[in-house]
C-alpha atoms as a PDB file:
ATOM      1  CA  UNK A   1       0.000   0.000   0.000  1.00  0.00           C
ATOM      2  CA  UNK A   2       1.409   3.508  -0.868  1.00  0.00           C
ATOM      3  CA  UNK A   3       1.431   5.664   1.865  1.00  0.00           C
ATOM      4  CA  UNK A   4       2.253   9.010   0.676  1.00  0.00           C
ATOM      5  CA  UNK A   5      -0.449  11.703   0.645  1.00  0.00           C
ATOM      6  CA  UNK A   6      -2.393   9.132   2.524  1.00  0.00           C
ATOM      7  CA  UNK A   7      -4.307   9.930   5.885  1.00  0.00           C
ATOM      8  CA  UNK A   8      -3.073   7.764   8.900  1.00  0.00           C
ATOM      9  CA  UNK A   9      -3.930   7.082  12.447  1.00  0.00           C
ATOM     10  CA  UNK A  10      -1.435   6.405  14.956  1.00  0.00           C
ATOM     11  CA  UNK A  11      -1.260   6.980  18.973  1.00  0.00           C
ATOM     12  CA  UNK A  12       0.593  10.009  20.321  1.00  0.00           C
ATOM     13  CA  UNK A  13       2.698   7.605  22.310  1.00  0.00           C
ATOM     14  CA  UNK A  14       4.026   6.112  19.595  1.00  0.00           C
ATOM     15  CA  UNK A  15       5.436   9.174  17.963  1.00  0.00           C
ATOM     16  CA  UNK A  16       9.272   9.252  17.237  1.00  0.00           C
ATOM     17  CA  UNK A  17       9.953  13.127  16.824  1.00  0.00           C
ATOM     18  CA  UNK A  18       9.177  15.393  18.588  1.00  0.00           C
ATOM     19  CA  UNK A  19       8.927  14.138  21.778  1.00  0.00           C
ATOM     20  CA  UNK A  20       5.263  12.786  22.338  1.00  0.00           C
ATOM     21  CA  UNK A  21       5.415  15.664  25.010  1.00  0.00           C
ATOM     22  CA  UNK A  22       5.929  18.676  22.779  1.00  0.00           C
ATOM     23  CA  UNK A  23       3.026  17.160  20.327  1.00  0.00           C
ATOM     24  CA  UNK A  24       0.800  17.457  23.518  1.00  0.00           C
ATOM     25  CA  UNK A  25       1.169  20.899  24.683  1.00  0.00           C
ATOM     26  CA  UNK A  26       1.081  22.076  21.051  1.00  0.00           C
ATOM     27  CA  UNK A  27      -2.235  20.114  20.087  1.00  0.00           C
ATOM     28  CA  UNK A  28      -3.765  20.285  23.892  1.00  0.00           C
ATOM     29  CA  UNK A  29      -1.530  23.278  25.582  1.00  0.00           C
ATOM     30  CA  UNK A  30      -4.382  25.908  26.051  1.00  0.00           C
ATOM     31  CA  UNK A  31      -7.304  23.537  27.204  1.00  0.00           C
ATOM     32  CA  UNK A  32      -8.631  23.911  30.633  1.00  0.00           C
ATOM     33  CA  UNK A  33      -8.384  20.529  33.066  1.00  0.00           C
ATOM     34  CA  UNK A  34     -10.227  20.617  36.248  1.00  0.00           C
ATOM     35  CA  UNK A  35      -9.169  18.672  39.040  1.00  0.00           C
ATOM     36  CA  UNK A  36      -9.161  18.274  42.938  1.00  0.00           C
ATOM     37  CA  UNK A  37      -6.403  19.536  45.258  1.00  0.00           C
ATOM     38  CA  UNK A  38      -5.209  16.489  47.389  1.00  0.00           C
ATOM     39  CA  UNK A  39      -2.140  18.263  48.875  1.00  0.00           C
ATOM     40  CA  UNK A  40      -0.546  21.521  48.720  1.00  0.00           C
ATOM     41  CA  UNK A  41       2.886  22.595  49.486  1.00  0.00           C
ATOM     42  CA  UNK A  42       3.779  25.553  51.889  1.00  0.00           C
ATOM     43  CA  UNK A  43      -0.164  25.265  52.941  1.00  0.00           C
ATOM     44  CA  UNK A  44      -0.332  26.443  49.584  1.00  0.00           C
ATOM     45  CA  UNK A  45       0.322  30.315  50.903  1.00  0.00           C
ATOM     46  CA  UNK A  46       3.496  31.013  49.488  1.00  0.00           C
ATOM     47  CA  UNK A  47       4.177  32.134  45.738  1.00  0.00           C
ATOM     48  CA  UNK A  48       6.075  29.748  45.041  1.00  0.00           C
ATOM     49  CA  UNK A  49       3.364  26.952  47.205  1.00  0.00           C
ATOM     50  CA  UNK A  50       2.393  23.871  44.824  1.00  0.00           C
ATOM     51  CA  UNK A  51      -1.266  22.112  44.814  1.00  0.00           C
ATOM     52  CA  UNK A  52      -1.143  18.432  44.072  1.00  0.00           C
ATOM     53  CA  UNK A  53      -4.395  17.627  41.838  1.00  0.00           C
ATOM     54  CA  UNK A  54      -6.639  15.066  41.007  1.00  0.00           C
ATOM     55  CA  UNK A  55      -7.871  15.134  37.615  1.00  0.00           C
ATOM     56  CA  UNK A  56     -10.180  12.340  36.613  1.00  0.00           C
ATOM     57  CA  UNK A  57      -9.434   9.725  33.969  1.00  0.00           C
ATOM     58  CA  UNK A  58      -5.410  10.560  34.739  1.00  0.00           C
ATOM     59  CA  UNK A  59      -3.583   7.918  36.506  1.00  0.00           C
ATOM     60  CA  UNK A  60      -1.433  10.135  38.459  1.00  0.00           C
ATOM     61  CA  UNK A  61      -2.076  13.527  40.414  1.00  0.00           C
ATOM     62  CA  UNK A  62      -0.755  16.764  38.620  1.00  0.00           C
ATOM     63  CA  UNK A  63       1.585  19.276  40.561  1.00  0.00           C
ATOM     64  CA  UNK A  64       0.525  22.565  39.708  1.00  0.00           C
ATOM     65  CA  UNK A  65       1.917  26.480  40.764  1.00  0.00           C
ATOM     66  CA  UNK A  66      -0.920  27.272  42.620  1.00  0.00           C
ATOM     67  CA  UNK A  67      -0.534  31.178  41.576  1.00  0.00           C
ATOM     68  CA  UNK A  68      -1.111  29.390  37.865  1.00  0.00           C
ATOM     69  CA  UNK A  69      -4.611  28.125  39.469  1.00  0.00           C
ATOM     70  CA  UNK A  70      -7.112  29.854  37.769  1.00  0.00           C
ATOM     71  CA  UNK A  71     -10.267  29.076  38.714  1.00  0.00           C
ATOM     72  CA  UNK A  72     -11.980  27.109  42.316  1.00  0.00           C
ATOM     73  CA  UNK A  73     -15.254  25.751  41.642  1.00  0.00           C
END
């Protein structure tokens, strides 16, 4: 089967360059998660404090700036 010019599917994990990283941020970099705070760092009063977030249908918590939080439901 020729492939050039063709369409193809594939899994962002599988990509060989860029880094399967860089392809995120660029495709997914400006959407909005929403998440729960588990544990924060520095009670989370400091600028430099981190919240530790649950986001569903992630296996593992996110570690966000919380002066980068921008919203608390």
């Amino acid at each position: 089967m020729e492939l050039k010019d063709r369409w193809v599917n594939f899994r962002i994990r599988d990509v060989y360059l860029p880094d399967p990283q860089v392809v995120l941020v660029e495709l997914f970099g400006s959407d909005l998660l929403q998440g729960q705070v588990v544990d924060l760092s520095d009670s989370g009063r400091t600028r430099e404090a981190f919240a530790v977030v649950k986001v569903d249908g992630l296996s593992q918590p996110l570690v966000v700036p919380v002066d980068r939080i921008l919203g608390v439901v």
